[in-house]
Protein backbone atom coordinates (compact mmCIF):
# COMPACT_ATOMS: atom_id res chain seq x y z
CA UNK A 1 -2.67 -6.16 -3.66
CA UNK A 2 -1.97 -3.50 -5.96
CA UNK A 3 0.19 -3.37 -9.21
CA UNK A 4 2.63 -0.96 -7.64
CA UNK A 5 2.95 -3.16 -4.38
CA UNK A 6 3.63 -6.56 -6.35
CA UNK A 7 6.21 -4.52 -8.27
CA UNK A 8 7.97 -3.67 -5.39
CA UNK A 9 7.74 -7.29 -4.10
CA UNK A 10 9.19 -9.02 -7.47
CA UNK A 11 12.20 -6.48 -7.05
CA UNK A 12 12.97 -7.19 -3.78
CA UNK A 13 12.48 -11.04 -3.84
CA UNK A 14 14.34 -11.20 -7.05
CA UNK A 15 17.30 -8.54 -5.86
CA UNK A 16 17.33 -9.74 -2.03
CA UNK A 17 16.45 -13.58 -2.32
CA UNK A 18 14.02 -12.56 0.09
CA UNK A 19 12.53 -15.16 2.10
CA UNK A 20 9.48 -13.11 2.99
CA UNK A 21 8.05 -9.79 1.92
CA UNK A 22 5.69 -7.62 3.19
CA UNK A 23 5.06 -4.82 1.13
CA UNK A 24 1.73 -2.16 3.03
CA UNK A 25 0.92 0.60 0.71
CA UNK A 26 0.12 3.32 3.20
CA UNK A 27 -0.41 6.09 -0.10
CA UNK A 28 -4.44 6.43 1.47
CA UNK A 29 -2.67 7.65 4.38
CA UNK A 30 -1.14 10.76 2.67
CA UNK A 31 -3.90 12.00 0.51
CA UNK A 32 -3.82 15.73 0.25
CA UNK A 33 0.26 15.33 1.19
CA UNK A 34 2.09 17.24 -1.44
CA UNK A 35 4.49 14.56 -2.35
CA UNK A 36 1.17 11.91 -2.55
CA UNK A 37 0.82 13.41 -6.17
CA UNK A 38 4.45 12.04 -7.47
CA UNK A 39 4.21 8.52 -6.06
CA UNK A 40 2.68 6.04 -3.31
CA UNK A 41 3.64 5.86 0.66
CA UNK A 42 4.87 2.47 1.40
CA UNK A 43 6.43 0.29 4.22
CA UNK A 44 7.93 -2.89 3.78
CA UNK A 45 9.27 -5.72 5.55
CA UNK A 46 11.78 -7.91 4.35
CA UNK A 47 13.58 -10.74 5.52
CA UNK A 48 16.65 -11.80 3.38
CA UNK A 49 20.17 -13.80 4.59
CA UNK A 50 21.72 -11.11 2.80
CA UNK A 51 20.89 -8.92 5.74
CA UNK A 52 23.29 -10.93 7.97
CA UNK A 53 25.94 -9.25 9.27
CA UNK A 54 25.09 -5.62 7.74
CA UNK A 55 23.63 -2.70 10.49
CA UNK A 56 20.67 -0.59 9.83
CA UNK A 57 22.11 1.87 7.17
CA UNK A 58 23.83 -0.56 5.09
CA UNK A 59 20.48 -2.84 4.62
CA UNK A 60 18.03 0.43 3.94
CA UNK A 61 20.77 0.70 0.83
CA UNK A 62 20.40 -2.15 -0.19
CA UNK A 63 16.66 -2.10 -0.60
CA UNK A 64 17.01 1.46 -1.80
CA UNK A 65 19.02 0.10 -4.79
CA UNK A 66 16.97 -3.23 -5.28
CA UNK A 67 14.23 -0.97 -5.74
CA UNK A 68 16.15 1.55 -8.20
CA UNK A 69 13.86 3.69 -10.24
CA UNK A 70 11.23 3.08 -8.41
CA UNK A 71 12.62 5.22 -6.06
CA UNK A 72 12.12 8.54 -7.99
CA UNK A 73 9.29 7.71 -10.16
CA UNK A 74 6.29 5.39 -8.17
CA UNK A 75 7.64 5.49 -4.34
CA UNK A 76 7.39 9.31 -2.66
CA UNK A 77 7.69 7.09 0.91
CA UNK A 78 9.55 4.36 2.32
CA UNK A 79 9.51 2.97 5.64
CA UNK A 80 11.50 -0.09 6.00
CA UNK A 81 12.08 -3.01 8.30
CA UNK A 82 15.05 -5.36 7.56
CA UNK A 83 15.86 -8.47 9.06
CA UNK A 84 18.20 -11.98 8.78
CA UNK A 85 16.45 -14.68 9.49
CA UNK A 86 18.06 -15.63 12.24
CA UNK A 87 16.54 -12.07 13.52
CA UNK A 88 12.90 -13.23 13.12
């Protein structure tokens, strides 16, 4: 696991009280891929009982702002899959 991806885990367990985290970095993907130069492809799936209760939009905010700066500085890419537990 990269230093990037266990960044990105730590901020999402510690913002989300995530119960489980995956965190793919997908960056090999993209080589060549003009954004690949200003930060790393990613997809992530995280399961948190904050989810409950919120639709699609309103949970891709809320990792969006768990992540913060990470968002415009080491993640070009995010693909994200959000769940409650009682989802999985």
């Amino acid at each position: 696991m990269s230093a990037s991806t266990v960044a990105i885990e730590q901020q999402l367990r510690t913002a989300l009280a995530a119960e489980a985290i995956e965190v793919i970095d997908e960056s090999a993907l993209h080589v060549g891929h003009a954004g690949a130069r200003e930060g790393g492809h990613y997809a992530v799936t995280v399961v948190s009982q904050q989810f409950a209760g919120k639709n699609p939009v309103e949970r891709h905010r809320m990792v969006y702002a768990a992540l913060g700066d990470a968002m415009q500085t080491r993640i070009h890419a995010l693909s994200i899959r959000a769940f409650s537990p009682e989802e999985i």
